[in-house]
N, C-alpha and C. Protein backbone atom coordinates (compact mmCIF):
# COMPACT_ATOMS: atom_id res chain seq x y z
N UNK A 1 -63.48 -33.04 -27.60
CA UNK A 1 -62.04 -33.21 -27.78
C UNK A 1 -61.76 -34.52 -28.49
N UNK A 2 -60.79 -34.54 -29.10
CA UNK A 2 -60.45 -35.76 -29.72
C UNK A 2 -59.35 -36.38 -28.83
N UNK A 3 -59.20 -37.53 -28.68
CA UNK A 3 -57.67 -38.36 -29.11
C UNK A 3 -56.88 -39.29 -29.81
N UNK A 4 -55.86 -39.47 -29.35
CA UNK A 4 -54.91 -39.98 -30.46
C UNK A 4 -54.24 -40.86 -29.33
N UNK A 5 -54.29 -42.15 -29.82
CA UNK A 5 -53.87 -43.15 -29.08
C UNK A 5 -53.89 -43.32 -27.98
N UNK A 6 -55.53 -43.01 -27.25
CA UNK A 6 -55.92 -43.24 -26.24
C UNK A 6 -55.64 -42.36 -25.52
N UNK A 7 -55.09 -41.25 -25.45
CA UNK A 7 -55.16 -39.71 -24.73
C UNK A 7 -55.69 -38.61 -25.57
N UNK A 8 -56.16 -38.26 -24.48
CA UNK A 8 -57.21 -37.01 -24.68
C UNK A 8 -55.97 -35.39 -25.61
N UNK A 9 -56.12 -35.02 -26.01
CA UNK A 9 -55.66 -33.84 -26.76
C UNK A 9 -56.35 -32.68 -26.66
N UNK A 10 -55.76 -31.65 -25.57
CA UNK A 10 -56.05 -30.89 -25.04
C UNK A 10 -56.02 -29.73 -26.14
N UNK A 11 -56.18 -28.24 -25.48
CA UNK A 11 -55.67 -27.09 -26.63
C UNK A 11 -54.47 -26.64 -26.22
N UNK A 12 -53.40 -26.16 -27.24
CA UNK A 12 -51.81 -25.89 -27.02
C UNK A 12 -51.04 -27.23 -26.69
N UNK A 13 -51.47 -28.66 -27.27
CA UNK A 13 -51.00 -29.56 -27.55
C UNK A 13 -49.95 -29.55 -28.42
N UNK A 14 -48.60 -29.71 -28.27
CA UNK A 14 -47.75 -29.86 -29.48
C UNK A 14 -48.13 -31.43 -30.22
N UNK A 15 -48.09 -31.70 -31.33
CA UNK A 15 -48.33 -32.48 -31.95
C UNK A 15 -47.59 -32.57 -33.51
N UNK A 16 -46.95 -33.84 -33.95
CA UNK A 16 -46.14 -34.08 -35.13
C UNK A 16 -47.10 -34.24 -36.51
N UNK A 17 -47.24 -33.64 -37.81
CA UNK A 17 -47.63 -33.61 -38.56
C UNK A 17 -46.29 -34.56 -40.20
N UNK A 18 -47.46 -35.59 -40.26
CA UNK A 18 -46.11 -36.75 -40.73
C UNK A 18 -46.05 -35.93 -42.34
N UNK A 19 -47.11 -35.42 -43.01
CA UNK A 19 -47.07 -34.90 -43.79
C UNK A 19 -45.99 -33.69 -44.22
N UNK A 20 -46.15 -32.57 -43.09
CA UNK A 20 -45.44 -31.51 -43.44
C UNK A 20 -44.61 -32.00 -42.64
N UNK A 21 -44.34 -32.81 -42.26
CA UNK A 21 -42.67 -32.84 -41.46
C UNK A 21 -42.83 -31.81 -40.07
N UNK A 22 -43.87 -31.55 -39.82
CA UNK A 22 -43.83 -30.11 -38.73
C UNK A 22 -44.17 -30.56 -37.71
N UNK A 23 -44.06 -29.73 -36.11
CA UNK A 23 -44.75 -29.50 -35.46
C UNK A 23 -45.96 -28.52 -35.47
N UNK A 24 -47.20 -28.67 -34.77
CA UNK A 24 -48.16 -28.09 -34.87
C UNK A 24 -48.44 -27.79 -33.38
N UNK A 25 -49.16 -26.54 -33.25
CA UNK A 25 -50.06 -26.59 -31.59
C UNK A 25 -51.38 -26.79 -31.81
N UNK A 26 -51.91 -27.33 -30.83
CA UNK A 26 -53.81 -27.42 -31.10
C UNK A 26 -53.94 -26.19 -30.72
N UNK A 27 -54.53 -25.50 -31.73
CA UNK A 27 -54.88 -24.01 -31.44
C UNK A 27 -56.45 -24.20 -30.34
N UNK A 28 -57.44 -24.73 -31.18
CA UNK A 28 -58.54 -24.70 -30.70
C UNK A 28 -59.42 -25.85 -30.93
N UNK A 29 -60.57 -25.79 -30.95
CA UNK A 29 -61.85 -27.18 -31.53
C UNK A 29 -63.03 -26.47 -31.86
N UNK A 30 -63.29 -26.97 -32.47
CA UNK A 30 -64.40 -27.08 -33.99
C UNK A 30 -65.23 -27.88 -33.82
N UNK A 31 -66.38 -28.13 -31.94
CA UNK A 31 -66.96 -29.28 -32.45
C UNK A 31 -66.24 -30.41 -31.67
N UNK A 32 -66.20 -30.89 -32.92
CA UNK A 32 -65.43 -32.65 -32.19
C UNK A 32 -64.28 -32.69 -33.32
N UNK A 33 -63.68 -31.15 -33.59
CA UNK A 33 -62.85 -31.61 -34.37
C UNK A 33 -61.59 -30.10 -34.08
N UNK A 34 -60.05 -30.96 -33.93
CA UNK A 34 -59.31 -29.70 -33.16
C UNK A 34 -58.49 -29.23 -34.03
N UNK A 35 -57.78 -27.73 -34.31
CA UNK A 35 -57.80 -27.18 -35.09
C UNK A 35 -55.96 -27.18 -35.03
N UNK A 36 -55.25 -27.27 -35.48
CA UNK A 36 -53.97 -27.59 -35.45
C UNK A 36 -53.00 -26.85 -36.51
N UNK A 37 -52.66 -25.66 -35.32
CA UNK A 37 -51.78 -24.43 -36.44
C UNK A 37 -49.97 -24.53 -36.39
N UNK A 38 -49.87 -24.36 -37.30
CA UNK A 38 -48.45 -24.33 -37.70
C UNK A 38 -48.08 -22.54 -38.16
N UNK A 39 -47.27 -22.36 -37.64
CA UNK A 39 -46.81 -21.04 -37.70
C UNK A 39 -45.72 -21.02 -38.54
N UNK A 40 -46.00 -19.62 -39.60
CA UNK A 40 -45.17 -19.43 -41.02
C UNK A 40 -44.55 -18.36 -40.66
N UNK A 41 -44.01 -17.58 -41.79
CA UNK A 41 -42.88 -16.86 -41.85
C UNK A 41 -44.09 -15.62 -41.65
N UNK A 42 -43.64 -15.00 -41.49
CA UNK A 42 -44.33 -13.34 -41.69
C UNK A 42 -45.43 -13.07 -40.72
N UNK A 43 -45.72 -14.20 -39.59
CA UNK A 43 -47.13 -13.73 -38.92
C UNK A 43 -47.80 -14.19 -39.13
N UNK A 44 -47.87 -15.89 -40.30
CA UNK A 44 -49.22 -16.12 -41.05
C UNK A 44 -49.05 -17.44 -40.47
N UNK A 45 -49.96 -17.80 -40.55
CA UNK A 45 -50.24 -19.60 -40.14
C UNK A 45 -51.03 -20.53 -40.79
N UNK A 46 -51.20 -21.99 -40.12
CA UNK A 46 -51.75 -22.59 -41.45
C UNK A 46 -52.31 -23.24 -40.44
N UNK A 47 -53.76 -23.90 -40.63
CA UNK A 47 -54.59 -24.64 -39.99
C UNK A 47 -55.10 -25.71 -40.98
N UNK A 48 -54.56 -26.93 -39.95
CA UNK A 48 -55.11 -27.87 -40.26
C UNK A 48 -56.08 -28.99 -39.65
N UNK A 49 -57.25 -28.91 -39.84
CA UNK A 49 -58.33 -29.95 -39.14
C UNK A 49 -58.31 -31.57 -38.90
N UNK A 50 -58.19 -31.78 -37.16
CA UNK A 50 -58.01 -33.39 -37.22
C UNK A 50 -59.39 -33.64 -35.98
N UNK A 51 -59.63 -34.71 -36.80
CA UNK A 51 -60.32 -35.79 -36.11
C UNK A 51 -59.86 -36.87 -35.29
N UNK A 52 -60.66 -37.39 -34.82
CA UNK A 52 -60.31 -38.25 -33.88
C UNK A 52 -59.45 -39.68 -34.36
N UNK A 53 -58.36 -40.07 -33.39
CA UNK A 53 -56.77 -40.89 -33.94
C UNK A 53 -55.90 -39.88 -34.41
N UNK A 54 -56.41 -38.53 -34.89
CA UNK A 54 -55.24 -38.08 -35.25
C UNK A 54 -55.42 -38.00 -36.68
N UNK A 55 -56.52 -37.97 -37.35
CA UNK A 55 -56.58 -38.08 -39.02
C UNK A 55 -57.36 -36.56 -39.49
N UNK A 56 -56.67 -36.61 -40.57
CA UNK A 56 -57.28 -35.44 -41.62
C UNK A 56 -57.55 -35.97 -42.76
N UNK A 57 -58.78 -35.87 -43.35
CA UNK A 57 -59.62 -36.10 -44.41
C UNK A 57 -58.86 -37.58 -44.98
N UNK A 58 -59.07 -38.16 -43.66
CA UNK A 58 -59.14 -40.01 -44.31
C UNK A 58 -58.24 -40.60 -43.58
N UNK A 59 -56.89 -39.48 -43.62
CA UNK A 59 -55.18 -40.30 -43.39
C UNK A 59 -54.99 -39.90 -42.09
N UNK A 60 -54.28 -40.87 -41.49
CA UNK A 60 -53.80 -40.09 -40.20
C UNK A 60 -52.28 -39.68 -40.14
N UNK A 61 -52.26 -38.08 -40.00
CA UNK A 61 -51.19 -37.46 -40.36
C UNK A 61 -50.56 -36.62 -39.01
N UNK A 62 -51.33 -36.99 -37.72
CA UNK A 62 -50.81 -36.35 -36.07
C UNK A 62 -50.10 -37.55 -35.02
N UNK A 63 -49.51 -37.27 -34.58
CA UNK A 63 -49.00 -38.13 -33.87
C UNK A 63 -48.76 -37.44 -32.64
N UNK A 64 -48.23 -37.82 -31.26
CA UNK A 64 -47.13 -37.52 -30.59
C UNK A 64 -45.98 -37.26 -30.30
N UNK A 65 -45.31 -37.97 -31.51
CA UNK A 65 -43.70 -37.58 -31.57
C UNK A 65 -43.77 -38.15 -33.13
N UNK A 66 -42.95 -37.75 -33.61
CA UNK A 66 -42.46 -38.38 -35.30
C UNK A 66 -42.56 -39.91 -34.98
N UNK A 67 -43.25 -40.62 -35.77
CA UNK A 67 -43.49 -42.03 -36.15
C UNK A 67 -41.87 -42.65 -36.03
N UNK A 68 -42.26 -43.70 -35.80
CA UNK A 68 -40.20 -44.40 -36.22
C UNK A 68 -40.71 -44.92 -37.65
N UNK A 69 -39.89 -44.47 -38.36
CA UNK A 69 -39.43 -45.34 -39.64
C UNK A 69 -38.52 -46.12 -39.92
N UNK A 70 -38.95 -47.23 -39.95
CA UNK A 70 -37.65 -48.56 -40.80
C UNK A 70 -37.55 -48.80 -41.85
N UNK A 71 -36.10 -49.02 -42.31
CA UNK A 71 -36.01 -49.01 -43.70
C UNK A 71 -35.69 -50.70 -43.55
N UNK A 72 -36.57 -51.55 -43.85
CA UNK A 72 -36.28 -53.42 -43.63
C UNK A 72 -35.97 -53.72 -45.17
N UNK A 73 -35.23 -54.73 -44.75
CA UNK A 73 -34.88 -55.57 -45.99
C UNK A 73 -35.60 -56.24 -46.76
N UNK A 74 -35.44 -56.58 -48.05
CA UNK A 74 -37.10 -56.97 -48.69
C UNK A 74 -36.94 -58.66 -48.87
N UNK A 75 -35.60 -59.08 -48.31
CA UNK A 75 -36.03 -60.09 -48.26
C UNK A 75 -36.87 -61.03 -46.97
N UNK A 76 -36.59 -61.19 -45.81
CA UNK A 76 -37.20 -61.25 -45.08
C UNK A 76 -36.75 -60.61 -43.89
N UNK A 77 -38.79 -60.36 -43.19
CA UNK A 77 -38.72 -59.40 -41.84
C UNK A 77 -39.46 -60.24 -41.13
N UNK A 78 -39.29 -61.78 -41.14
CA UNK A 78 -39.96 -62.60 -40.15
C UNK A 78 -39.52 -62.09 -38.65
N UNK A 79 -38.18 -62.24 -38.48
CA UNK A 79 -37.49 -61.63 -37.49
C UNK A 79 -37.95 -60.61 -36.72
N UNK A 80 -38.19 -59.24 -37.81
CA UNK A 80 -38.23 -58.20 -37.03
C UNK A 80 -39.96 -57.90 -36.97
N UNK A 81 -40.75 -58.80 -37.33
CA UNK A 81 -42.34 -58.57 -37.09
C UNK A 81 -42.46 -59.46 -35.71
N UNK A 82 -41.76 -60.27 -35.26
CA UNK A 82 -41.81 -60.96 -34.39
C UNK A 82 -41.15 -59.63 -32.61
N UNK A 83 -40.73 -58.78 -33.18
CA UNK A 83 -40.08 -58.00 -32.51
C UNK A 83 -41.36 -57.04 -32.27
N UNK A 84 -41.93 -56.52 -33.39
CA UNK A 84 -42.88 -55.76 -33.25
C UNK A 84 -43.89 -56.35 -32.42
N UNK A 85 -44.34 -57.50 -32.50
CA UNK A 85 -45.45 -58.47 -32.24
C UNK A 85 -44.98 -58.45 -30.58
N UNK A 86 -44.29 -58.33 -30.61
CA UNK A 86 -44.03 -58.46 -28.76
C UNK A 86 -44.12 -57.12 -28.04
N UNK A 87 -43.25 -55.91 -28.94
CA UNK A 87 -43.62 -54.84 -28.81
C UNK A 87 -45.59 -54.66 -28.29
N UNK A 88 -46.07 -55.22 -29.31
CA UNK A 88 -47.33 -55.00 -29.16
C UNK A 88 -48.02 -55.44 -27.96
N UNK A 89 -47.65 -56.81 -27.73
CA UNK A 89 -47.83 -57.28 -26.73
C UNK A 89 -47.99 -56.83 -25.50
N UNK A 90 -47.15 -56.44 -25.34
CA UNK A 90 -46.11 -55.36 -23.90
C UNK A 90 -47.00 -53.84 -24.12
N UNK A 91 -47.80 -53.64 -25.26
CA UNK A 91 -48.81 -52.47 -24.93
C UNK A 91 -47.85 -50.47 -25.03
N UNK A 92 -46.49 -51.30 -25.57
CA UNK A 92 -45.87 -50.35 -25.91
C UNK A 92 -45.90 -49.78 -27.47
C-alpha cells in the first residue's frame, strides 16, 4: 500500500486528482502501486497509477482534499510565509 502524507491509503479511498480537477476511488494495487479510477460517462473509466506521496510518473497529482491555492501578491509574502512557517510548525 502506499501513502500520502503519512497515512496509509486503503482500497475505495476517495482521493483529489489536482490534474483532472476530479475525484478518484482507489480501485485496487499493483504491487506497491494503487490504481485510482475515475468514472466517465457511458460505463467507462479511467485509471490512473500512483505511487507512494501520492505521485504519478514524477508529479504528485493525489491528495486528500483539493490543495488550497493562494493567489499572493508579487510584491511581498514575507508576512504570509511566516504564517505558513508556523502553520508548519504546529504539524498542521
Amino acid at each position: 500500500m502506499i501513502s500520502i502524507a503519512g497515512r496509509v491509503v486503503p482500497v475505495d479511498t476517495p482521493l483529489y486528482h489536482t490534474t483532472l480537477r476530479s475525484w478518484g476511488i482507489v480501485n485496487s494495487y499493483d504491487g506497491a502501486v494503487a490504481i485510482l479510477r475515475f468514472a466517465l460517462s457511458g460505463g467507462r473509466h479511467r485509471d490512473v497509477r500512483l505511487t507512494a506521496g501520492g505521485f504519478s510518473q514524477g508529479i504528485r497529482v493525489a491528495y486528500w482534499h483539493p490543495p488550497l491555492e493562494l493567489d499572493l501578491p508579487t510584491n511581498s509574502i514575507v508576512r504570509y510565509q511566516r504564517v505558513v512557517d508556523l502553520l508548519v510548525e504546529e504539524g498542521l
